[in-house]
C-alpha atoms as a PDB file:
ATOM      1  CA  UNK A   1      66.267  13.848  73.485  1.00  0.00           C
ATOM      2  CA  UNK A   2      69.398  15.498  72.122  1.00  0.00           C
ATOM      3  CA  UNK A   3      69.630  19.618  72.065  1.00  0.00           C
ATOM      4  CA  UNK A   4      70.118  20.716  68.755  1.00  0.00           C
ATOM      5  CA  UNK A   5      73.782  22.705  68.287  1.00  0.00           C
ATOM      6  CA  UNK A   6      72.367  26.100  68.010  1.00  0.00           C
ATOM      7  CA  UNK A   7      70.467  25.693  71.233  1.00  0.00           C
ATOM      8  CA  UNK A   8      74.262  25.353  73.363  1.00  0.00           C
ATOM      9  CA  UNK A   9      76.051  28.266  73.954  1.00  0.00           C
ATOM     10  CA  UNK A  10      78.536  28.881  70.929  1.00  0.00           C
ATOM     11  CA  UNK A  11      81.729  26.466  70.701  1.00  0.00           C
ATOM     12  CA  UNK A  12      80.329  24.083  73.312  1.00  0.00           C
ATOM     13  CA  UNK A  13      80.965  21.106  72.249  1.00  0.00           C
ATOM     14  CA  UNK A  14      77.652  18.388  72.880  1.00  0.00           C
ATOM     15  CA  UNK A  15      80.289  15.995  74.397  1.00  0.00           C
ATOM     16  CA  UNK A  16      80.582  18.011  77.772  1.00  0.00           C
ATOM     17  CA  UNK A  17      76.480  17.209  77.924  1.00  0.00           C
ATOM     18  CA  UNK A  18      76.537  13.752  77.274  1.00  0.00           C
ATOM     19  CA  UNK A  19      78.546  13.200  80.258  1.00  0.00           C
ATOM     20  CA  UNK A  20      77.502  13.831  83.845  1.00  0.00           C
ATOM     21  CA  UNK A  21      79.096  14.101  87.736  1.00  0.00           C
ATOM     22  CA  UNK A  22      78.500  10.770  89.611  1.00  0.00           C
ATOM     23  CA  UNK A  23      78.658  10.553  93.593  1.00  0.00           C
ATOM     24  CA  UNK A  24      78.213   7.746  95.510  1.00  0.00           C
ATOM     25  CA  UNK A  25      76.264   8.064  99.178  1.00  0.00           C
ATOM     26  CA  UNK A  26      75.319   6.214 102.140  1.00  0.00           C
ATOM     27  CA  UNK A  27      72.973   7.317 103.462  1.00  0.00           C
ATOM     28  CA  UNK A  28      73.841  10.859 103.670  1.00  0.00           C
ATOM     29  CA  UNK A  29      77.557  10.393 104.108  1.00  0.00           C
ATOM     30  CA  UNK A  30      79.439  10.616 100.733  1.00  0.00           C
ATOM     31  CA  UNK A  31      81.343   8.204  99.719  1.00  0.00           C
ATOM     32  CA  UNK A  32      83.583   8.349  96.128  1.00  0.00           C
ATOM     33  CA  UNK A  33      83.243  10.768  93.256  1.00  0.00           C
ATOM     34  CA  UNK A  34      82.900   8.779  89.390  1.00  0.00           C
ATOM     35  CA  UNK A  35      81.966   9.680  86.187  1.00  0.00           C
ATOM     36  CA  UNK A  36      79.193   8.844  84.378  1.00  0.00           C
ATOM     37  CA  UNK A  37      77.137   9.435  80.945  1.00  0.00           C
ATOM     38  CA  UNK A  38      73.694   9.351  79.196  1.00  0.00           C
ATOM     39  CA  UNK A  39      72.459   6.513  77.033  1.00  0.00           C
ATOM     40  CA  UNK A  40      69.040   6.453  75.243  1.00  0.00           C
ATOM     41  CA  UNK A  41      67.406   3.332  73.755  1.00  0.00           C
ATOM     42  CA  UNK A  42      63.900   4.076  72.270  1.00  0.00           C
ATOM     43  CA  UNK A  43      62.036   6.343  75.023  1.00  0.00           C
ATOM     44  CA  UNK A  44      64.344   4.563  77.829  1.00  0.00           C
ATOM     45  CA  UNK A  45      67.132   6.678  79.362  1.00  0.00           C
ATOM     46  CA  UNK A  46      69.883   5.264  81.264  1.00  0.00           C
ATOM     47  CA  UNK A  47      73.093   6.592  83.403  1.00  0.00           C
ATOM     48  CA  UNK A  48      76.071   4.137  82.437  1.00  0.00           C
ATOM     49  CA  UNK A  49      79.254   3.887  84.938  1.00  0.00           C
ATOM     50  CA  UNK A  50      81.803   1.447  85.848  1.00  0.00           C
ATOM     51  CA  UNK A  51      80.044  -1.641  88.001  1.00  0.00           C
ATOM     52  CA  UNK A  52      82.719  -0.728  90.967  1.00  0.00           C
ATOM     53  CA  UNK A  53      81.175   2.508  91.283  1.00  0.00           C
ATOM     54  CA  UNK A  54      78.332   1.332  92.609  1.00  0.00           C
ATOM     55  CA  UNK A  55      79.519  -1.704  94.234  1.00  0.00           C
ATOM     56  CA  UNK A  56      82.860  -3.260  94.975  1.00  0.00           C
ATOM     57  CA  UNK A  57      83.283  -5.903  97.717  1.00  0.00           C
ATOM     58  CA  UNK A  58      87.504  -6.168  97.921  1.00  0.00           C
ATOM     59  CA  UNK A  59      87.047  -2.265  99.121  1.00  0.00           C
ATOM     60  CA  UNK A  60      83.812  -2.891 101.114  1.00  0.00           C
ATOM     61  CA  UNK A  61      82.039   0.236  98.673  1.00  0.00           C
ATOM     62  CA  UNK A  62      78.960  -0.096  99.025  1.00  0.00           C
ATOM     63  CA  UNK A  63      77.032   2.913  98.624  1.00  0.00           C
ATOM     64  CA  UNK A  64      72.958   2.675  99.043  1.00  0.00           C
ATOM     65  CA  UNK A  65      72.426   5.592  96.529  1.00  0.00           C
ATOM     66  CA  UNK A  66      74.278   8.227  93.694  1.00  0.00           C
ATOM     67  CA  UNK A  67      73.320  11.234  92.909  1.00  0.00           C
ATOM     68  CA  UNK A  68      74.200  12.639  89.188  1.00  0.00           C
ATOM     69  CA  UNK A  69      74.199  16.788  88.350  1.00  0.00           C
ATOM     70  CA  UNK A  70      71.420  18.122  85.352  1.00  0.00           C
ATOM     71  CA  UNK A  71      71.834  20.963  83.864  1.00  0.00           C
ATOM     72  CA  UNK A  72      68.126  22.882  83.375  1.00  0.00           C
ATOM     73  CA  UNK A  73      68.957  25.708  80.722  1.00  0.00           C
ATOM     74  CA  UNK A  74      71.313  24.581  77.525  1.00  0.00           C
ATOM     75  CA  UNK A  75      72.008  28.524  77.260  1.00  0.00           C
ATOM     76  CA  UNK A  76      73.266  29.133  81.196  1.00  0.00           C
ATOM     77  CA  UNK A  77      75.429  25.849  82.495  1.00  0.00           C
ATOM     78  CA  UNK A  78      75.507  27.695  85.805  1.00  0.00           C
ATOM     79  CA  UNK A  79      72.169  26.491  86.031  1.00  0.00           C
ATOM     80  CA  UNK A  80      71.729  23.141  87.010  1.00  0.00           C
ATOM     81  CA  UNK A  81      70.374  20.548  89.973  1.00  0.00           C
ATOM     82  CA  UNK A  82      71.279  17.337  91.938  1.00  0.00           C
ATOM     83  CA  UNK A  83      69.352  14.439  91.351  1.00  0.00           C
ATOM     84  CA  UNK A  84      69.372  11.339  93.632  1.00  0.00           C
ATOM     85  CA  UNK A  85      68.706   8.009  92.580  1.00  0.00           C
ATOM     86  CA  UNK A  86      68.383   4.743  94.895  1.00  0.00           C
ATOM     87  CA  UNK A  87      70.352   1.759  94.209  1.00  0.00           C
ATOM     88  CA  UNK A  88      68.084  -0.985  96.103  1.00  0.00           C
ATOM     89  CA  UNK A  89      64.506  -1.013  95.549  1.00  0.00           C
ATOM     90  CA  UNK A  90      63.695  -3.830  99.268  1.00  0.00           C
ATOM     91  CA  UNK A  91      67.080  -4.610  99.264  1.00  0.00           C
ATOM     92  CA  UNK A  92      67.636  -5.533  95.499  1.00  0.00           C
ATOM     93  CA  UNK A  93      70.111  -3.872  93.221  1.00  0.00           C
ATOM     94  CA  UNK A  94      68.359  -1.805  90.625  1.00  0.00           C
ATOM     95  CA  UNK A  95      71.432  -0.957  88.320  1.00  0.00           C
ATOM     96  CA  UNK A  96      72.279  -3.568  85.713  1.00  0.00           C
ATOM     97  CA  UNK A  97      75.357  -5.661  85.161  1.00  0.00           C
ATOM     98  CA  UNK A  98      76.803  -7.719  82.212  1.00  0.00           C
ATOM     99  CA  UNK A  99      78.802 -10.390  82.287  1.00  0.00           C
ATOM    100  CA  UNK A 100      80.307 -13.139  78.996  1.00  0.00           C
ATOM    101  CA  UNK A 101      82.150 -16.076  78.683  1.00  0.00           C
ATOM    102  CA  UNK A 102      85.205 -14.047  79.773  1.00  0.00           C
ATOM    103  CA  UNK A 103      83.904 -13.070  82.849  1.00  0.00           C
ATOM    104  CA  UNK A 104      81.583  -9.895  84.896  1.00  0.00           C
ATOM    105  CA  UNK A 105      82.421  -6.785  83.070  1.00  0.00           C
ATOM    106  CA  UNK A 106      82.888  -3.662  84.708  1.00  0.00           C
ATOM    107  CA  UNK A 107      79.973  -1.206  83.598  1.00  0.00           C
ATOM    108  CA  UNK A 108      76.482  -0.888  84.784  1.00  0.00           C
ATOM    109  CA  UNK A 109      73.233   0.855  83.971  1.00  0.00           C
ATOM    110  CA  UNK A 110      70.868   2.299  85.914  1.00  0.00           C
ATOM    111  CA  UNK A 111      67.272   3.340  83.818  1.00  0.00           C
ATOM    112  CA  UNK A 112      66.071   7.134  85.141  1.00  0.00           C
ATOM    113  CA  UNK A 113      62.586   7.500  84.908  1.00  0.00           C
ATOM    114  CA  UNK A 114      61.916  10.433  83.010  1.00  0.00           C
ATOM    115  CA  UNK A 115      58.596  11.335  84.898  1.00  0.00           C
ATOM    116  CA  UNK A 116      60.117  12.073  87.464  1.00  0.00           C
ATOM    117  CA  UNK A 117      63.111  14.278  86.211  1.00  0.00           C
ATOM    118  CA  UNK A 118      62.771  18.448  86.437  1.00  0.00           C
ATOM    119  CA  UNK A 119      60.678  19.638  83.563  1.00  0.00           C
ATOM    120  CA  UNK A 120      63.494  21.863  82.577  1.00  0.00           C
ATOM    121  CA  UNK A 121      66.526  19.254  82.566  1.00  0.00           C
ATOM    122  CA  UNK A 122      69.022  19.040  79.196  1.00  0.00           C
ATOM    123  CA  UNK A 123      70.157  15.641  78.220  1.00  0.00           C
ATOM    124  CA  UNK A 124      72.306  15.072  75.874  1.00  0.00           C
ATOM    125  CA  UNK A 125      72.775  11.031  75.091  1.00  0.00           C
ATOM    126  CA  UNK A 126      74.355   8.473  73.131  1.00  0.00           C
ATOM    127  CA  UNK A 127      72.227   5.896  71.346  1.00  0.00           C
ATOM    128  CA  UNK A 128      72.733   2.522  69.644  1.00  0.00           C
ATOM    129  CA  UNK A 129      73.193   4.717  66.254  1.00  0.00           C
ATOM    130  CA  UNK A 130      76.795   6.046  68.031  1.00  0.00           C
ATOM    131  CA  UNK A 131      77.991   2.262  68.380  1.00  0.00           C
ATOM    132  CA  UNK A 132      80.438   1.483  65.949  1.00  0.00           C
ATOM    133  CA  UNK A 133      79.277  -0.720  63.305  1.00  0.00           C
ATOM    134  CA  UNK A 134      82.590  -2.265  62.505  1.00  0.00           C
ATOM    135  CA  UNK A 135      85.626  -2.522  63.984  1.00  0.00           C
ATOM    136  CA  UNK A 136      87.390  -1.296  61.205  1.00  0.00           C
ATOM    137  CA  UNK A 137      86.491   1.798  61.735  1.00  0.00           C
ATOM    138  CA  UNK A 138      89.284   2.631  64.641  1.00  0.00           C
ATOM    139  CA  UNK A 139      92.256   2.340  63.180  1.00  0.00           C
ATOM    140  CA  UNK A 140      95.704   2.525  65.317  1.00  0.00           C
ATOM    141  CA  UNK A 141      96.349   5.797  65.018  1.00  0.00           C
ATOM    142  CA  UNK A 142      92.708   6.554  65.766  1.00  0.00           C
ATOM    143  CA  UNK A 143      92.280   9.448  68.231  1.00  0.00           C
ATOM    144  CA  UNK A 144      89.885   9.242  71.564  1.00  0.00           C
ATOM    145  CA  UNK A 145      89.100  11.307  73.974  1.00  0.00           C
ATOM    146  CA  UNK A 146      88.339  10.175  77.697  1.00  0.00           C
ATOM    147  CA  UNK A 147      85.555  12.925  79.094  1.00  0.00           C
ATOM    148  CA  UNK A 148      84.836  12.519  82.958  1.00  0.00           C
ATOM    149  CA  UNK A 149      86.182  13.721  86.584  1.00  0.00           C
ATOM    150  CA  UNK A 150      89.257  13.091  87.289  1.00  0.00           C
ATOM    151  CA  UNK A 151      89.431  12.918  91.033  1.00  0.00           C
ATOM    152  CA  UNK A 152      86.517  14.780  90.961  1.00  0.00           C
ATOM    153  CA  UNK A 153      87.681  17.586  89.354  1.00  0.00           C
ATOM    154  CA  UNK A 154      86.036  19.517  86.679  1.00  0.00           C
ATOM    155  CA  UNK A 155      84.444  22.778  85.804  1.00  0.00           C
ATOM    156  CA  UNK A 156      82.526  23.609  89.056  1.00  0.00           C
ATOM    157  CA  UNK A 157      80.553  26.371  88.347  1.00  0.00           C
ATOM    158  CA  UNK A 158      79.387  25.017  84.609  1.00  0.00           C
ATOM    159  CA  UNK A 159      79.245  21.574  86.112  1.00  0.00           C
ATOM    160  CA  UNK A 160      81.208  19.895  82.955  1.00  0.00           C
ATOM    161  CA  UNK A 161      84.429  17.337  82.419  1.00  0.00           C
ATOM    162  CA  UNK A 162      87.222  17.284  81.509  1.00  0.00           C
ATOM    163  CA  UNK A 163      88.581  15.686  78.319  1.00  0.00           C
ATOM    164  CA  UNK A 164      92.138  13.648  77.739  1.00  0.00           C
ATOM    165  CA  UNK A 165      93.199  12.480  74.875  1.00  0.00           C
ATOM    166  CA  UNK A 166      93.920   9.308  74.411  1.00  0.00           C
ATOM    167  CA  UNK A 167      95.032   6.277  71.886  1.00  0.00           C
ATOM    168  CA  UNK A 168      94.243   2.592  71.222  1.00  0.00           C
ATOM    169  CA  UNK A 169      96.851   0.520  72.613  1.00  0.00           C
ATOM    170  CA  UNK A 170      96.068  -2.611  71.542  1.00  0.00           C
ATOM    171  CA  UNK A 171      93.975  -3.852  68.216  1.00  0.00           C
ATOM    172  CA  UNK A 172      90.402  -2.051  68.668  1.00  0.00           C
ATOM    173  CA  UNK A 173      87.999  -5.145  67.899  1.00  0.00           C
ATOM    174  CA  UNK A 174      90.434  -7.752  69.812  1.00  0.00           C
ATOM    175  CA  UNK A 175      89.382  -8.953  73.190  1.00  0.00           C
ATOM    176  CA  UNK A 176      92.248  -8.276  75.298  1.00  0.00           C
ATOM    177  CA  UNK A 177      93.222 -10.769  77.796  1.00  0.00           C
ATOM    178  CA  UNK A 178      90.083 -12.854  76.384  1.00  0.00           C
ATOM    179  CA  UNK A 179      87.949 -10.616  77.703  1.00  0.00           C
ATOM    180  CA  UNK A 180      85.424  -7.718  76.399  1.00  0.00           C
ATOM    181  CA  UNK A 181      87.589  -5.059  76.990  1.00  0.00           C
ATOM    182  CA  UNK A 182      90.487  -2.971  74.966  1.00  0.00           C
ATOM    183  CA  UNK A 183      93.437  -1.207  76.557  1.00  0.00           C
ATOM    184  CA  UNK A 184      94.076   2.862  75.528  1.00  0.00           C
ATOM    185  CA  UNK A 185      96.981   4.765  76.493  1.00  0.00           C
ATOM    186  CA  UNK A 186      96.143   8.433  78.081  1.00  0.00           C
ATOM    187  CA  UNK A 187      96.647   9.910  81.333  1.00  0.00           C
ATOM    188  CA  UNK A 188      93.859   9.165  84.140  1.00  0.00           C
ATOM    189  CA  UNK A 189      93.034   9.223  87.747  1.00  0.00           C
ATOM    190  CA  UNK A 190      90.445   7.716  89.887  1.00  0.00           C
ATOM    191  CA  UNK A 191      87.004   9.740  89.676  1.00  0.00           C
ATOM    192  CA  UNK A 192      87.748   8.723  85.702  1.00  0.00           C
ATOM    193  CA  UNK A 193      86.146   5.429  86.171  1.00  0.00           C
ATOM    194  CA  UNK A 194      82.503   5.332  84.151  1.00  0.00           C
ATOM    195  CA  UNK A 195      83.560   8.038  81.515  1.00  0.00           C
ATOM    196  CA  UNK A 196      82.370   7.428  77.815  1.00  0.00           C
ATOM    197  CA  UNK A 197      85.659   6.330  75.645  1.00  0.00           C
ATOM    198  CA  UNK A 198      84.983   8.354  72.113  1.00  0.00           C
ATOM    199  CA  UNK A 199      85.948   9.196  68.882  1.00  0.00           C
ATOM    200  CA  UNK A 200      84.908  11.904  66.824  1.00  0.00           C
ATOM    201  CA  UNK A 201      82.810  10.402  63.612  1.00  0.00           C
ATOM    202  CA  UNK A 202      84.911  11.084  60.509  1.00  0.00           C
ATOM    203  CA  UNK A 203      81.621  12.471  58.268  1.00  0.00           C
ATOM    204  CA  UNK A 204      80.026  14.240  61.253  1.00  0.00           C
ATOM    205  CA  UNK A 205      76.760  12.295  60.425  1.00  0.00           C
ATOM    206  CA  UNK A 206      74.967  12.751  63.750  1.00  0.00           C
ATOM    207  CA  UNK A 207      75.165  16.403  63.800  1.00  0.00           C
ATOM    208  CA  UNK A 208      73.711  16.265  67.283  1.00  0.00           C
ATOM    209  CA  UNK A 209      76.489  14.544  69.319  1.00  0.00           C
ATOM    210  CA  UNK A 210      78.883  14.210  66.540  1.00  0.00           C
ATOM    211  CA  UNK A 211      81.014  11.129  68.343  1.00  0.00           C
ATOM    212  CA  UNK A 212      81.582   7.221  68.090  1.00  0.00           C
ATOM    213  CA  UNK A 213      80.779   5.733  71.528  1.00  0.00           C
ATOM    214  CA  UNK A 214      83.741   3.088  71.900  1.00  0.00           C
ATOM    215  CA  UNK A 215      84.198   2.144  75.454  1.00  0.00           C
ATOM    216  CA  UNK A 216      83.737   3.168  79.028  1.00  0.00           C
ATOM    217  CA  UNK A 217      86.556   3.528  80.924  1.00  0.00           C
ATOM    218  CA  UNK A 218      86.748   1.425  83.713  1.00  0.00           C
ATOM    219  CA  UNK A 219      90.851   1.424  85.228  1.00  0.00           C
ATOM    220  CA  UNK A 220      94.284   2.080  85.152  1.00  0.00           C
ATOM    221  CA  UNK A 221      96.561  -1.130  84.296  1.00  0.00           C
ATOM    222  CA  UNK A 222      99.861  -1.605  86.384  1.00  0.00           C
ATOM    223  CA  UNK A 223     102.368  -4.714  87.041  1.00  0.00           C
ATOM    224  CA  UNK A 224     102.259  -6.200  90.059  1.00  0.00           C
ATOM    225  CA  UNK A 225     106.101  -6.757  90.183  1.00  0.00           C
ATOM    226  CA  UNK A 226     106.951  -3.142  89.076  1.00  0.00           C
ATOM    227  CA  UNK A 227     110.237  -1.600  91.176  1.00  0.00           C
ATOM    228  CA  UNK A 228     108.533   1.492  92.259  1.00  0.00           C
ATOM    229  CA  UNK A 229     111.680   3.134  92.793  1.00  0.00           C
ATOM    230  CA  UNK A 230     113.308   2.449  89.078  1.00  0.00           C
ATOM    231  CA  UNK A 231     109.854   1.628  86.720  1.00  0.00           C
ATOM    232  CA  UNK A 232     107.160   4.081  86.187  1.00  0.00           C
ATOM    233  CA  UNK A 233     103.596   3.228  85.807  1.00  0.00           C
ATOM    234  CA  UNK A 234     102.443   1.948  82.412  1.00  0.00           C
ATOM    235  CA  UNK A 235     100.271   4.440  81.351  1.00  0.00           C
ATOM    236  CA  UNK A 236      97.789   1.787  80.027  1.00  0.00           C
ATOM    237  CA  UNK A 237      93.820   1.503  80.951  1.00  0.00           C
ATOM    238  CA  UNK A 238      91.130  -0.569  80.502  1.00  0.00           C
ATOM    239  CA  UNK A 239      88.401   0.000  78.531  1.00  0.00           C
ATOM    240  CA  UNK A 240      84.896  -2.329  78.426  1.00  0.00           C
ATOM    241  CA  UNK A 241      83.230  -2.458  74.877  1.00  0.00           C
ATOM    242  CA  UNK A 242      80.344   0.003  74.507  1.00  0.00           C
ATOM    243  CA  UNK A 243      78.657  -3.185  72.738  1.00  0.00           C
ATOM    244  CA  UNK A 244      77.939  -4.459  76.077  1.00  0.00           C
ATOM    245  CA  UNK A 245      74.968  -1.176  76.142  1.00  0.00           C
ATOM    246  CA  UNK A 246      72.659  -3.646  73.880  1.00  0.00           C
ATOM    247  CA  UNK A 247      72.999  -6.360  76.090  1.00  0.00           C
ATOM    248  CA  UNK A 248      71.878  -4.174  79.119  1.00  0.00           C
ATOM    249  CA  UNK A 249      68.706  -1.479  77.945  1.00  0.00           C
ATOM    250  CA  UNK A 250      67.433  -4.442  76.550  1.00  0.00           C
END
């Protein structure tokens, strides 16, 4: 359930809650640092990243289980908890995948089961109402914001991200390459990977978390046949529809 605005310490914007910490383990040995965010579907809560967070075979990643950070008071950040979730329930994946006629896309959900979560913890999600209705509705010079952990870095003491601004580089509603993804053009690192892709809603309607849920992030684009002396990098990443959401809490 979303925190109402005057329950979050004054100017915090309900963004930084939406999104949370990711980091992969085997075992007890960590492994990578991701980003990650809430999504809500009826009384179902889910923790969306990319799919190569949680498994990516041309690396050999394979981590056996991620924990995420929850905050417990929306009026001290300071205050918050790790909580570990398994990825194989007798050796089977328990995360969901999607994949279309253009191939596996890059984002997975994992459901939490909110009996077992501390009484106290604040979630903040996005919902099928913060899905863009029509495409229309990001125009080119639309302006997004990437919110995750870049290289793992973020506030450490509040436990929030960090957000970069980005654009739409190529025609929001157009699957680039053929395939359910869109590119945007903003600065990123790895530990970015699984961040929500937003943009703020033009009315404010959903006073709550007052954002469009576009994408999630999944990579940085690059040429293979760049001179890495003489060409810098493009600058360009990919993004995976946040349509693909329905498909998965189904």
């Amino acid at each position: 359930m979303n925190i109402a605005s005057d329950d979050l310490p004054d100017g915090l914007d309900p963004l930084y809650l939406a999104c949370t910490r990711l980091t992969t383990y085997a075992g007890q040995q960590p492994l990578t640092n991701a980003s990650g965010f809430f999504f809500e579907r009826a009384d179902r809560l889910f923790v969306v990243t990319s799919r190569h967070v949680l498994l990516d075979g041309s690396t050999g990643h394979h981590p056996d289980r991620v924990e995420i950070v929850l905050h417990t008071d929306p009026r001290d950040l300071t205050r918050y908890v790790s909580y570990s979730m398994p990825l194989y329930q007798q050796g089977t994946a328990v995360w969901r995948q999607g994949r279309d006629g253009g191939g596996d896309i890059d984002v997975a959900v994992i459901e939490v089961t909110r009996g077992r979560l501390p009484a106290s913890a604040v979630i903040q999600a996005f919902s099928p109402g913060h899905l863009v209705d029509s495409y229309a509705s990001v125009p080119a010079d639309a302006v997004l914001r990437i919110a995750g952990f870049p290289l793992g870095f973020g506030d450490t003491v509040h436990q929030l991200p960090v957000l970069r601004q980005a654009a739409v580089a190529s025609p929001f509603g157009i699957r680039f390459q053929g395939q359910g993804q869109f590119l945007t053009d903003a600065r990123t690192h790895r530990g970015t990977s699984g961040a929500p892709v937003v943009m703020r809603q033009p009315n404010g309607s959903d006073q709550d978390l007052p954002w469009w849920l576009l994408g999630v992030h999944s990579a940085r684009m690059d040429m293979c046949n760049r001179d890495r002396d003489q060409d810098e990098g493009l600058g360009l990443n990919s993004a995976w529809y946040a349509q693909i959401l329905l498909t998965l809490t189904e």
